[in-house]
Protein backbone atom coordinates (compact mmCIF):
# COMPACT_ATOMS: atom_id res chain seq x y z
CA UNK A 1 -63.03 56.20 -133.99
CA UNK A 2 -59.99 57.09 -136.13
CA UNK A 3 -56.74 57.21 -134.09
CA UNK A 4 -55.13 60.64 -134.41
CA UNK A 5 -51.50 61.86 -134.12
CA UNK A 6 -51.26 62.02 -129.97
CA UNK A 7 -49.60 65.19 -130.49
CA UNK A 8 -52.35 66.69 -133.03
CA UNK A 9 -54.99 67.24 -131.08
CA UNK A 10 -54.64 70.90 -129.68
CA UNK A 11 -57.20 70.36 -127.12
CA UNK A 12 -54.44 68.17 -125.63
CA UNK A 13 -51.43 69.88 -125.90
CA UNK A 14 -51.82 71.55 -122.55
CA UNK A 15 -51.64 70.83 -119.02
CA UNK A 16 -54.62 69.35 -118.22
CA UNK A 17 -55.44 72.50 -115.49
CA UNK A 18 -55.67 75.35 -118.64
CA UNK A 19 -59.28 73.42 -119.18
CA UNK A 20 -60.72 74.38 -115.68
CA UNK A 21 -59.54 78.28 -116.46
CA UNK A 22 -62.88 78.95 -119.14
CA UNK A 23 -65.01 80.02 -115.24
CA UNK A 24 -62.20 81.36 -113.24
CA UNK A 25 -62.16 84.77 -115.37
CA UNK A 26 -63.94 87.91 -113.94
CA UNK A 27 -67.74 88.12 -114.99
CA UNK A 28 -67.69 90.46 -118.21
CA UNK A 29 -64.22 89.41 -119.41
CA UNK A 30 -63.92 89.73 -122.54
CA UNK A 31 -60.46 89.65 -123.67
CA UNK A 32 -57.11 88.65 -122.21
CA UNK A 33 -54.03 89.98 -123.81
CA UNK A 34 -50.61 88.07 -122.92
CA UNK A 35 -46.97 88.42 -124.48
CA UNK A 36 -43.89 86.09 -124.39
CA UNK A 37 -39.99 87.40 -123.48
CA UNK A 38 -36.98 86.36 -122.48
CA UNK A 39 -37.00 87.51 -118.58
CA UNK A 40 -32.80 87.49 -119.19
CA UNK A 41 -30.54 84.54 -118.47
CA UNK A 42 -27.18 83.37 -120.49
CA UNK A 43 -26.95 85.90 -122.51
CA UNK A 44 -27.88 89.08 -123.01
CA UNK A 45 -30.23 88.97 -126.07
CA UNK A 46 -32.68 86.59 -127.73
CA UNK A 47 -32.40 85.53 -131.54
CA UNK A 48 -36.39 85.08 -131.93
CA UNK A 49 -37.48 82.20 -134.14
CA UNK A 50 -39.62 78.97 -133.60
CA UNK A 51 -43.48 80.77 -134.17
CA UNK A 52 -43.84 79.86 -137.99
CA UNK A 53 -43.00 75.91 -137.12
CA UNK A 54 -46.22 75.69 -134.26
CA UNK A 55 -48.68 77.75 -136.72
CA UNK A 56 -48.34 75.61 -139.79
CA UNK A 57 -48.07 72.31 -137.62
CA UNK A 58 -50.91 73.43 -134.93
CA UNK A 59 -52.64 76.23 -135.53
CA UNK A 60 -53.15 76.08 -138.97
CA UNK A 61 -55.39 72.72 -138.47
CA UNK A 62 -58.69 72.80 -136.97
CA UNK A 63 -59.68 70.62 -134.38
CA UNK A 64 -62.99 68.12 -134.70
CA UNK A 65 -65.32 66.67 -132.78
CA UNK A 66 -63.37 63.53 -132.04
CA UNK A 67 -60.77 65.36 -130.52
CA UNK A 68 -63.36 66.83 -128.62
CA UNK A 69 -64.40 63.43 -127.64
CA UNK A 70 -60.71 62.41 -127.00
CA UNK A 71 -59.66 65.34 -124.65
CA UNK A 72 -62.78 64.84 -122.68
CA UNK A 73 -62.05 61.55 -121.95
CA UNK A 74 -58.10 62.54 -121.02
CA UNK A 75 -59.08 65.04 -118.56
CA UNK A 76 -61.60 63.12 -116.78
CA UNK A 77 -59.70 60.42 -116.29
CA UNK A 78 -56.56 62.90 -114.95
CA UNK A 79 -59.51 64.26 -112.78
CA UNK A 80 -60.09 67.21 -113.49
CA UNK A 81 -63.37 68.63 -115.33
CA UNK A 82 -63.80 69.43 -118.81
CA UNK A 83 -66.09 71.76 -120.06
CA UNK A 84 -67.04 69.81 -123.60
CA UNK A 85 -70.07 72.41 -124.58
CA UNK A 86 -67.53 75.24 -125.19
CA UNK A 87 -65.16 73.30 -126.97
CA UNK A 88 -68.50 71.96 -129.17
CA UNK A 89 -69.50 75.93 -129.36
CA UNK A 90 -66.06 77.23 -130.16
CA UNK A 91 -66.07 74.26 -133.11
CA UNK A 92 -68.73 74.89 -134.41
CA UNK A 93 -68.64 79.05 -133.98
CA UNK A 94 -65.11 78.98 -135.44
CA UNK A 95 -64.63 75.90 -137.54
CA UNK A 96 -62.42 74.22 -135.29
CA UNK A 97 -59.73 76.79 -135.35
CA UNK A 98 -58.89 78.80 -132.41
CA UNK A 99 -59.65 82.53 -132.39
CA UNK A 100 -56.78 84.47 -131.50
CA UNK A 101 -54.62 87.22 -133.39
CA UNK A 102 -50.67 86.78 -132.99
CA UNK A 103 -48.47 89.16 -133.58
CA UNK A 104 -44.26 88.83 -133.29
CA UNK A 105 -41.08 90.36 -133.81
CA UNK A 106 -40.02 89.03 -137.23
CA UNK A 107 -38.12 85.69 -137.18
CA UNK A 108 -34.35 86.11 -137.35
CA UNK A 109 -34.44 89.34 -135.03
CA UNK A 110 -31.81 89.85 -132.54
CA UNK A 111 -33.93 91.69 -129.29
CA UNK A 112 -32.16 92.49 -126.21
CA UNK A 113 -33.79 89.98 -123.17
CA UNK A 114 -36.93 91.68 -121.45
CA UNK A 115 -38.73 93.21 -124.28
CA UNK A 116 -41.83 91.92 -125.70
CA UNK A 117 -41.63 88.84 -128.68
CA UNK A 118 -45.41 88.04 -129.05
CA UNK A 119 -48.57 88.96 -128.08
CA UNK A 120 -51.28 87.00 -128.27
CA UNK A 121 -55.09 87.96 -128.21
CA UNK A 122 -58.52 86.12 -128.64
CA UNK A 123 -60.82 88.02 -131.16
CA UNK A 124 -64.26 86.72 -130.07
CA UNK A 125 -65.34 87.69 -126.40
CA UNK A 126 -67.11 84.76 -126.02
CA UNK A 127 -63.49 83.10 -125.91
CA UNK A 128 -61.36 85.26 -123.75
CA UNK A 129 -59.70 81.78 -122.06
CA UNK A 130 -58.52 81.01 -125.60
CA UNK A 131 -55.85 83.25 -124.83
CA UNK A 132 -54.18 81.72 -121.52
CA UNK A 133 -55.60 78.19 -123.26
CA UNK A 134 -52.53 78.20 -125.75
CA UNK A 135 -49.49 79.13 -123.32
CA UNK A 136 -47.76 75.44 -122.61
CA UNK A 137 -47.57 74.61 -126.73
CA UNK A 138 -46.95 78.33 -127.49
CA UNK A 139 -44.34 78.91 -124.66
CA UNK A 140 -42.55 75.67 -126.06
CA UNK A 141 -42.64 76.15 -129.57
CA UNK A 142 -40.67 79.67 -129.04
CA UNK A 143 -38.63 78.91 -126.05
CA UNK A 144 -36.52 76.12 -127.15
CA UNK A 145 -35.58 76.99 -130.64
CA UNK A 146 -35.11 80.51 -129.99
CA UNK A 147 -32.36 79.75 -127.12
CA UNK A 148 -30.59 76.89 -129.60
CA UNK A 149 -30.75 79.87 -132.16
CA UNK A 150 -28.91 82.33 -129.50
CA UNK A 151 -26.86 79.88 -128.48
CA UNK A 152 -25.78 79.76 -132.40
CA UNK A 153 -25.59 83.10 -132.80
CA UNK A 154 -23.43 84.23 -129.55
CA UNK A 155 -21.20 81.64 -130.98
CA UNK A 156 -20.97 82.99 -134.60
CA UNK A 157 -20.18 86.70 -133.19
CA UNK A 158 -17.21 85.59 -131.55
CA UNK A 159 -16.14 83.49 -133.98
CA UNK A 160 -16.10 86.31 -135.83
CA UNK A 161 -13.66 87.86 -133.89
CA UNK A 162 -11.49 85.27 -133.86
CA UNK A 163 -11.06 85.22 -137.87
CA UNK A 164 -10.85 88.52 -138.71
CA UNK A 165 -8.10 88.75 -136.72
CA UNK A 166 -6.25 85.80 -137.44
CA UNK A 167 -7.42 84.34 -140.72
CA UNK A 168 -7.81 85.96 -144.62
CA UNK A 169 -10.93 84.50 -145.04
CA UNK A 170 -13.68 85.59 -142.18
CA UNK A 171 -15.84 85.43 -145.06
CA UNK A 172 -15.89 81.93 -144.40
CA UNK A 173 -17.61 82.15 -141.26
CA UNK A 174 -20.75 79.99 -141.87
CA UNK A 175 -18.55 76.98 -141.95
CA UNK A 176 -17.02 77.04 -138.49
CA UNK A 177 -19.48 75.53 -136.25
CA UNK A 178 -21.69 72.27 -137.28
CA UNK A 179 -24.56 70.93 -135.97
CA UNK A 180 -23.69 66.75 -134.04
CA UNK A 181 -27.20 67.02 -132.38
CA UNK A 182 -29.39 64.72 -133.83
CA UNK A 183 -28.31 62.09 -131.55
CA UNK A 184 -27.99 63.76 -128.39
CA UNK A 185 -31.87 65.58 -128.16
CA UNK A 186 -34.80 64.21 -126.78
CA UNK A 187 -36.82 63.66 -129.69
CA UNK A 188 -37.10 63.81 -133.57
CA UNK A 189 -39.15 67.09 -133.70
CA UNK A 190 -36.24 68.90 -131.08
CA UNK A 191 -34.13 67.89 -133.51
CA UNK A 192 -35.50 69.48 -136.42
CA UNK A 193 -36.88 72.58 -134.34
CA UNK A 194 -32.90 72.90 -132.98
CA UNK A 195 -31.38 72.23 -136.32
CA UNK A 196 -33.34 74.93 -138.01
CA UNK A 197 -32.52 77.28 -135.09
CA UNK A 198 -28.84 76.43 -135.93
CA UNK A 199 -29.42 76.93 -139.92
CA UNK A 200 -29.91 80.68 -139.18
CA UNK A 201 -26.15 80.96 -138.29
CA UNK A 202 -24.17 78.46 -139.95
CA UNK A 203 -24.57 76.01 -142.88
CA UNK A 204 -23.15 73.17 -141.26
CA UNK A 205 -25.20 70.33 -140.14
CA UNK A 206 -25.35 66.55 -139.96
CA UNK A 207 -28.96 67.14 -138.42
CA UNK A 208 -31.09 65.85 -141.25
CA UNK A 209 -34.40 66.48 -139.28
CA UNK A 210 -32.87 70.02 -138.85
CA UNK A 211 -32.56 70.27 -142.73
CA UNK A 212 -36.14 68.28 -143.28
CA UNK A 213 -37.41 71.57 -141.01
CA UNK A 214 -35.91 74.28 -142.86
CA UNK A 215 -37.14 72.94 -145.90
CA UNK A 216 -40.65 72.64 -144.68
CA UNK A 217 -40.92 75.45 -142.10
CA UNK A 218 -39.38 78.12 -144.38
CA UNK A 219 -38.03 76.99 -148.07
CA UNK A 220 -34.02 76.51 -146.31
CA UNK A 221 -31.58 75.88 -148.85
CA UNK A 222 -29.83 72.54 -148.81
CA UNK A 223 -26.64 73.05 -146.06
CA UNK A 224 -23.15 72.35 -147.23
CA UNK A 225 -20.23 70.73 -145.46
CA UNK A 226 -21.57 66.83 -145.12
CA UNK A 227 -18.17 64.87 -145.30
CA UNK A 228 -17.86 61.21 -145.16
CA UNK A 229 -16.49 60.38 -141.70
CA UNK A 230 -15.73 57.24 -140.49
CA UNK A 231 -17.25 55.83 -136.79
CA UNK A 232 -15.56 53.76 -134.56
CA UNK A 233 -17.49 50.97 -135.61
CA UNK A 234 -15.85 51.30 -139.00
CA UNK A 235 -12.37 51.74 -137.56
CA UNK A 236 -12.63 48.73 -134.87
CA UNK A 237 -13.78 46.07 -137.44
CA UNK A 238 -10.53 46.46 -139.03
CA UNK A 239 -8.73 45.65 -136.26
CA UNK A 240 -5.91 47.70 -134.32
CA UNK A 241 -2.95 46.06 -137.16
CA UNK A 242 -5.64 47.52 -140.29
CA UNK A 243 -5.98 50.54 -138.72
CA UNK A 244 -4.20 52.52 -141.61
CA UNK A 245 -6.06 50.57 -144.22
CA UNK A 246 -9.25 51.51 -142.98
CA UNK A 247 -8.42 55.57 -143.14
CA UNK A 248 -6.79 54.24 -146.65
CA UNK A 249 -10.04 53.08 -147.21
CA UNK A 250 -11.72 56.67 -146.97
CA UNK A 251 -9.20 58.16 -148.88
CA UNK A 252 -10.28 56.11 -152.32
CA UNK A 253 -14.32 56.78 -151.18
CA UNK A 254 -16.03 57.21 -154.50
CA UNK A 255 -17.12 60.79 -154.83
CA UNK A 256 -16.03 62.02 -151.51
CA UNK A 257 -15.28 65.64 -151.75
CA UNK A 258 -14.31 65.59 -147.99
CA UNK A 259 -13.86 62.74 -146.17
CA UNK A 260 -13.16 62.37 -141.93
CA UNK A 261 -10.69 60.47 -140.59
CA UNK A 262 -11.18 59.06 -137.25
CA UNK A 263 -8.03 59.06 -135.24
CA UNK A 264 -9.03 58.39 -131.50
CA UNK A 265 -10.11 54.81 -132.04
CA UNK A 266 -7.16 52.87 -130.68
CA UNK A 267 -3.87 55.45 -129.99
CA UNK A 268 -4.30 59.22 -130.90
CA UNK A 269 -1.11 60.54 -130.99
CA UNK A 270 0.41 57.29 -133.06
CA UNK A 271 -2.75 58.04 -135.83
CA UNK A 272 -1.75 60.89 -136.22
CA UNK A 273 2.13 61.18 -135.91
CA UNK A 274 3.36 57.86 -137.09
CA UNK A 275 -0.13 56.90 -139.61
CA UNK A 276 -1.16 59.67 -141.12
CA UNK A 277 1.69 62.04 -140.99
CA UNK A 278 4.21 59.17 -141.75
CA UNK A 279 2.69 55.96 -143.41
CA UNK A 280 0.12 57.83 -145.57
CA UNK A 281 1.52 60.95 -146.15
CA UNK A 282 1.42 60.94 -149.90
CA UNK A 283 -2.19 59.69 -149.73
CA UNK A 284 -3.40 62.29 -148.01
CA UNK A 285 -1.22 65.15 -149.88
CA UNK A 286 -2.92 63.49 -152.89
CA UNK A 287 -6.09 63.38 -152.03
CA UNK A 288 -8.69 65.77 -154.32
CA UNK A 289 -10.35 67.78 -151.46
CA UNK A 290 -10.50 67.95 -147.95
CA UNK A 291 -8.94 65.54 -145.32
CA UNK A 292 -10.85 66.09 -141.79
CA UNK A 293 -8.54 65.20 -139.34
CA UNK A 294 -11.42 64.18 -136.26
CA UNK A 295 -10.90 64.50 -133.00
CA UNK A 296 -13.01 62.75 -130.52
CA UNK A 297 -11.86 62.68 -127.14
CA UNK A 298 -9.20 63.74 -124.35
CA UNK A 299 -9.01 67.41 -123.71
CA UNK A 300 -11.44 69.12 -125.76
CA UNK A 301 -9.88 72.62 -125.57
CA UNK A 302 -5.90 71.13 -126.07
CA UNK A 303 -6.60 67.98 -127.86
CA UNK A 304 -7.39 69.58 -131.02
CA UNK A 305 -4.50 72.30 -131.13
CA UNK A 306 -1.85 69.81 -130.46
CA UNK A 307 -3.31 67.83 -133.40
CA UNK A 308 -3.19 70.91 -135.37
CA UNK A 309 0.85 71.66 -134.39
CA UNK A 310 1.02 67.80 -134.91
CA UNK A 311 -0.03 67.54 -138.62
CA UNK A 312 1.96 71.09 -139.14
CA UNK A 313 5.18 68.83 -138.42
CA UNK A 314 4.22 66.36 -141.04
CA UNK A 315 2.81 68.24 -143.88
CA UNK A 316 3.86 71.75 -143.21
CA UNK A 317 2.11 75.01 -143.24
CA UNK A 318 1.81 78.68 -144.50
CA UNK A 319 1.92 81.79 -142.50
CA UNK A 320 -1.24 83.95 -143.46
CA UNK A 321 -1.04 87.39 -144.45
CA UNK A 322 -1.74 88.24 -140.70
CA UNK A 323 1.36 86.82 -139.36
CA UNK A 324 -0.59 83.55 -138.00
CA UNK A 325 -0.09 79.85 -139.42
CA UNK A 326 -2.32 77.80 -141.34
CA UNK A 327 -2.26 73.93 -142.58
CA UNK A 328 -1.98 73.27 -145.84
CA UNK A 329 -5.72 73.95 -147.79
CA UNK A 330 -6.00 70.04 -148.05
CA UNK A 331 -6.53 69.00 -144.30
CA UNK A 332 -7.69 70.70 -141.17
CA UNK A 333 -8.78 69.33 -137.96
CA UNK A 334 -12.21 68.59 -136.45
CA UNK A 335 -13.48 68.98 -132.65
CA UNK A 336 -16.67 67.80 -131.98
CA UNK A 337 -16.99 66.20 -128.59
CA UNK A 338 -18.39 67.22 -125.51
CA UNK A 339 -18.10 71.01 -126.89
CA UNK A 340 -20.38 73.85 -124.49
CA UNK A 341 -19.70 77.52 -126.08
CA UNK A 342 -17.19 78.24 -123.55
CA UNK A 343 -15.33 75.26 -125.12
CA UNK A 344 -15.68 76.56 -128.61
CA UNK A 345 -14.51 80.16 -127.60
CA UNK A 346 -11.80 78.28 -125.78
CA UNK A 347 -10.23 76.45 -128.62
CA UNK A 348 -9.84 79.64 -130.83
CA UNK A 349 -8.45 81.48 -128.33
CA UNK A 350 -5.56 78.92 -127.67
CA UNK A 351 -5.33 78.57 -131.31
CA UNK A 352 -4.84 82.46 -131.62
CA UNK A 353 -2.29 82.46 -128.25
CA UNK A 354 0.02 80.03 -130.02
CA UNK A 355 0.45 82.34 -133.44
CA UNK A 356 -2.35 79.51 -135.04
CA UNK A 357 -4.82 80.71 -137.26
CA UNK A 358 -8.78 80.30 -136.52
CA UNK A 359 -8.80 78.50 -140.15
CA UNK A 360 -6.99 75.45 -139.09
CA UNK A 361 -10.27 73.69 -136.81
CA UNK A 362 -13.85 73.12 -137.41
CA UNK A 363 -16.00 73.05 -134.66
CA UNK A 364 -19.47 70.34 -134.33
CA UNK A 365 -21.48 71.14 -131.21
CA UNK A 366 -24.13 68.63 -130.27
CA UNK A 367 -25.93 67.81 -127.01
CA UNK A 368 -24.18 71.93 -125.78
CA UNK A 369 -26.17 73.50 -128.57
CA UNK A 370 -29.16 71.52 -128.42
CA UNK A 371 -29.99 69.44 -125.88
CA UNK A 372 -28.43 71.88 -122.80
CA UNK A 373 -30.97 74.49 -122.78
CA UNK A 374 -33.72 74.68 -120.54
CA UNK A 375 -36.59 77.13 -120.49
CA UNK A 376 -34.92 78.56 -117.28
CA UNK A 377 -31.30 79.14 -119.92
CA UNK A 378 -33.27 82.38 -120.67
CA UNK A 379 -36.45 82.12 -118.57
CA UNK A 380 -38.70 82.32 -120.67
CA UNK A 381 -42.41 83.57 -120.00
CA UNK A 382 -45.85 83.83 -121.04
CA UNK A 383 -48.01 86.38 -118.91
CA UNK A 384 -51.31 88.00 -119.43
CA UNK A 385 -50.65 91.94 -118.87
CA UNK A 386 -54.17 93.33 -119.96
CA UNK A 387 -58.01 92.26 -119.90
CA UNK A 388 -60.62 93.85 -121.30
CA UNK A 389 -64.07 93.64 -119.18
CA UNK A 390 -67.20 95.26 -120.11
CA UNK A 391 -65.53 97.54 -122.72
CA UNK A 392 -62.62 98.62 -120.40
CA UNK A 393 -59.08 97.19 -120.74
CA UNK A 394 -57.64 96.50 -117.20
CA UNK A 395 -53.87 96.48 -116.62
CA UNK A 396 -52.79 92.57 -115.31
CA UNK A 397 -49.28 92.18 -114.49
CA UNK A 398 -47.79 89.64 -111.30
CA UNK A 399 -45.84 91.33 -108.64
CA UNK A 400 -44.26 88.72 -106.73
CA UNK A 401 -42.37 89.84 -103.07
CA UNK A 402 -39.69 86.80 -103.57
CA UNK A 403 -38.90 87.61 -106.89
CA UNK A 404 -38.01 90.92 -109.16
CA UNK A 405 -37.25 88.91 -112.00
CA UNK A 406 -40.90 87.28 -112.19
CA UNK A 407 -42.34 90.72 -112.31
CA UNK A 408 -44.26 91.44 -114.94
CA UNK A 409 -45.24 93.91 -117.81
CA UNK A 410 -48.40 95.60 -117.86
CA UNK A 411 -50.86 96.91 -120.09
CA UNK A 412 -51.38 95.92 -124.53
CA UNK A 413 -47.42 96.28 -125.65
CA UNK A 414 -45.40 97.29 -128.45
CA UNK A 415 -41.58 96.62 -129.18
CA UNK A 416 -39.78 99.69 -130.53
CA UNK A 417 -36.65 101.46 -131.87
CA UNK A 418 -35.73 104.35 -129.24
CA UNK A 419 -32.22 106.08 -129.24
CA UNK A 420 -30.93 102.78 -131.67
CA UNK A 421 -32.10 100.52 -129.08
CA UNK A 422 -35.23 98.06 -128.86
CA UNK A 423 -37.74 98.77 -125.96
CA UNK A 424 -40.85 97.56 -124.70
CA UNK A 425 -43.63 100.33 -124.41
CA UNK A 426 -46.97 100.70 -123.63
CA UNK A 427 -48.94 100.70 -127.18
CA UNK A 428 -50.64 103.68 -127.04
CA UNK A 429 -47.52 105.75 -126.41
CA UNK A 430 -46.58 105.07 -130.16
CA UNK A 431 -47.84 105.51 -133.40
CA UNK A 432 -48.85 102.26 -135.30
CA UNK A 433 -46.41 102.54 -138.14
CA UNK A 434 -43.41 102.27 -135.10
CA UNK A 435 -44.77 99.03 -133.21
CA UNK A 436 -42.29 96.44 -134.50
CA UNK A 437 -45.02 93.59 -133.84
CA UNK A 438 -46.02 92.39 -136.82
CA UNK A 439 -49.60 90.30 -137.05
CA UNK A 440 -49.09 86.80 -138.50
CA UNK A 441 -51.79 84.34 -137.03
CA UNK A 442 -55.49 85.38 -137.00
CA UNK A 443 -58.60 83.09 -136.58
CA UNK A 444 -56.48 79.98 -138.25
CA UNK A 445 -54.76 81.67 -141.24
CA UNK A 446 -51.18 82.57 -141.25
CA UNK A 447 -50.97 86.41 -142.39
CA UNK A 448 -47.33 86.88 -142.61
CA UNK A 449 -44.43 83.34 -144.08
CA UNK A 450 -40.69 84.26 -143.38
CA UNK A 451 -38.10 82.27 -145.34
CA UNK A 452 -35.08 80.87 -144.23
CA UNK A 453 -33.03 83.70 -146.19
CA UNK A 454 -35.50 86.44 -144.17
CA UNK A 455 -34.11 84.96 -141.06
CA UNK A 456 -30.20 85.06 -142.02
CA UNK A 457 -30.78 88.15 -143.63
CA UNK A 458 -31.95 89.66 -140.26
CA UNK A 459 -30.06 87.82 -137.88
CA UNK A 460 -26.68 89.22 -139.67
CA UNK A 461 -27.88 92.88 -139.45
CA UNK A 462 -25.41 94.91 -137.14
CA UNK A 463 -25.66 94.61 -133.75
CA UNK A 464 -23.85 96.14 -130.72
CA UNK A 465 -21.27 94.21 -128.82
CA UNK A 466 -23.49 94.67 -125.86
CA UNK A 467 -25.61 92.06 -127.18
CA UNK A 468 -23.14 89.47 -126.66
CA UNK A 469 -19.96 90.19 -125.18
CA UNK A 470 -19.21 87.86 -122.19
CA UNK A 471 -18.96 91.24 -119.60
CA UNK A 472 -22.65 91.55 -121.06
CA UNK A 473 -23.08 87.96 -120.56
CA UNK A 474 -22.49 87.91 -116.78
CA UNK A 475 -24.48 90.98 -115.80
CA UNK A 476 -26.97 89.65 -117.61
CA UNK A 477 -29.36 88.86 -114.05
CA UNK A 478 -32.62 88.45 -115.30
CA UNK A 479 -33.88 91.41 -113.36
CA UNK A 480 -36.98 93.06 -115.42
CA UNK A 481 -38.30 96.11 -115.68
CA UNK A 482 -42.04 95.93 -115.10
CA UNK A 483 -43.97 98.37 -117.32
CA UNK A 484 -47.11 99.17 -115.24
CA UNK A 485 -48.73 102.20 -116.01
């Protein structure tokens, strides 16, 4: 028997008690209905993307009788018992594919937390389990990128902020926070799911999984920003008395249009006072393009403005037309360790208190943009809110005493515009043409492909400060309101 990808088989991409569910359902069941949201968390809206990934890597491919074969032999051994005639049935009924009808906000929206993202139907009533089958890869594929993608995006709103009040070019702000994270996840496909998650917002990335994704999941464009950095590795085999030599090294890189100069290896303060600013000066004034001044340890919020005032002693600076000064265009400075979003926010803020301009650091994020979140960061669910038995559709929806925020909708939903503002509504109480669900998975074949461009195109659309400002932020409980009938 042919060994198959161990994450291929769908059959298997479960926990191993979604296979005893197919005889728990009411007698006469004949459909489940069940939606995804964001129960609240972090922040106070969602930046929905992730779905198109999981269809065209899962759904998309039928399943066969050896994974049959395979999943049987999994869940017996885990102990628990597997129905293989309706898996045999379902194959051969439906090809191998599973039958279900998806529908989703489009990729790229910005939806404040608690309203519907998907919904997720079976379309034969032989298979109403199908539904409540799919939940652990589903829930996964949306959860994780879709927080990495908020996590982005809350950052590129204040950002925001932050230049077009201190800098003359805000129109630059796709360039001020790169993507470090290929290192710090937990495995190659995080990686690429986070990095494309982080494409939506900005175009900087050293994530080359995350830029393998974008091309594959929706047509990206190649990002821009790679510079040549040195790593310690490079510095150290020098030796502390080559130290200048090796950042004189950099500086004559063939083709280097930016290059980053490691200063932390040995003695910060002296790399950057005494070597660069002193010993090298004329190198790096001569230099043809950007010098990345990188910063890569000691205070993360401090370290980086001091360098910033440091290099201003050495080669200078302009004052901007908004009264706040700027390096020379030839070098700027680089944070990128240990950096959460409060960090971030924090260095442009001490950068604005000292009269500096936004302009002067770039900002990499790694393991705080996309190894940090957790499903719980925005607590994330998949429920089932309606069944349909003998003909009749049945409100479902949990209710749980010791918890208000794990209550959930009822009823077959719709996502909305009311009064400017998404909400989550019963379907029937709107026409059609209004329900901002859009179908885009039914019975194996993907009805709807969003490019990357869709998704920057509607995750720049104008949104209210509610959506992210920090006051929003912190009253941001995760306390739902249950639509029930």
């Amino acid at each position: 028997m042919a060994q198959q990808r161990y994450s291929g088989n769908i059959i298997t991409n479960v926990d191993t008690y979604k296979n005893a569910h197919s005889q728990m359902y009411p007698e006469g069941t004949e459909y489940v209905s069940s939606y995804i949201e964001s129960r609240g968390g972090m922040y106070p809206s969602i930046l929905f993307t992730g779905l198109q990934p999981f269809l065209r890597e899962y759904l998309m491919h039928p399943f066969t009788i050896e994974d049959i074969h395979e999943a049987h032999d999994v869940h017996v051994s885990m102990g628990v018992p597997f129905q293989r005639q309706i898996w045999i049935d379902l194959l051969n009924d439906h090809g191998g594919h599973l039958p279900l009808e998806i529908e989703a906000v489009p990729e790229g929206t910005v939806v404040p937390t608690r309203n519907v993202l998907v919904q997720v139907v079976n379309t034969d009533p032989k298979y109403p389990w199908v539904t409540g089958f799919v939940e652990t890869a589903l829930l996964r594929a949306v959860w994780y990128p879709s927080t990495v993608a908020t996590t982005s995006w809350i950052a590129k709103q204040h950002i925001r902020g932050f230049l077009e009040k201190t800098s003359d070019h805000p129109e630059m702000i796709r360039l001020y926070l790169h993507d470090y994270g290929a290192r710090g996840v937990s495995s190659f496909e995080s990686a690429a799911l986070g990095g494309v998650a982080h494409l939506i917002n900005f175009d900087q990335t050293d994530n080359v999984p995350g830029y393998l994704g974008s091309r594959r999941w929706y047509n990206g464009p190649a990002p821009s920003g790679a510079a040549v950095f040195q790593e310690h590795a490079t510095v150290a085999a020098a030796g502390r008395e080559n130290e200048a030599n090796s950042f004189r090294r950099l500086l004559n890189f063939p083709g280097a249009a930016a290059v980053g100069l490691l200063v932390d290896t040995y003695d910060h303060d002296n790399a950057v006072k005494n070597i660069l600013g002193k010993e090298l000066n004329s190198e790096v004034r001569g230099f043809e393009g950007l010098v990345i001044v990188r910063c890569d340890s000691g205070d993360a919020v401090l370290t980086p403005v001091e360098t910033v005032e440091s290099l201003m002693a050495s080669f200078g600076y302009e004052t901007n037309g908004k009264g706040y000064r700027v390096l020379p265009p030839f070098i700027r400075v680089v944070q990128g360790d240990g950096l959460t979003l409060d960090s971030y926010l924090a260095i442009y803020a001490e950068l604005e208190a000292r009269g500096l301009a936004a302009d002067n650091v770039l900002c990499g994020m790694g393991g705080g943009l996309l190894q940090k979140p957790d499903r719980d960061s925005m607590n994330f669910g998949m429920k089932a809110s309606a069944v349909r038995i003998r003909g009749e559709w049945r409100d479902v929806f949990k209710s749980p005493k010791g918890s208000a925020m794990k209550r959930s909708k009822a009823g077959r939903l719709a996502l909305c515009k009311l009064d400017g503002d998404y909400r989550t509504v019963r379907r029937e109480e709107i026409p059609a043409e209004e329900n901002l669900l859009t179908p885009v998975f039914r019975d194996g074949k993907l009805l709807r492909e969003w490019s990357m461009s869709d998704l920057i195109r509607r995750s720049e659309m104008p949104t209210p400060s509610s959506y992210y400002a920090p006051e929003a932020r912190q009253a941001n409980d995760a306390t739902p309101v249950a639509l029930t009938g």
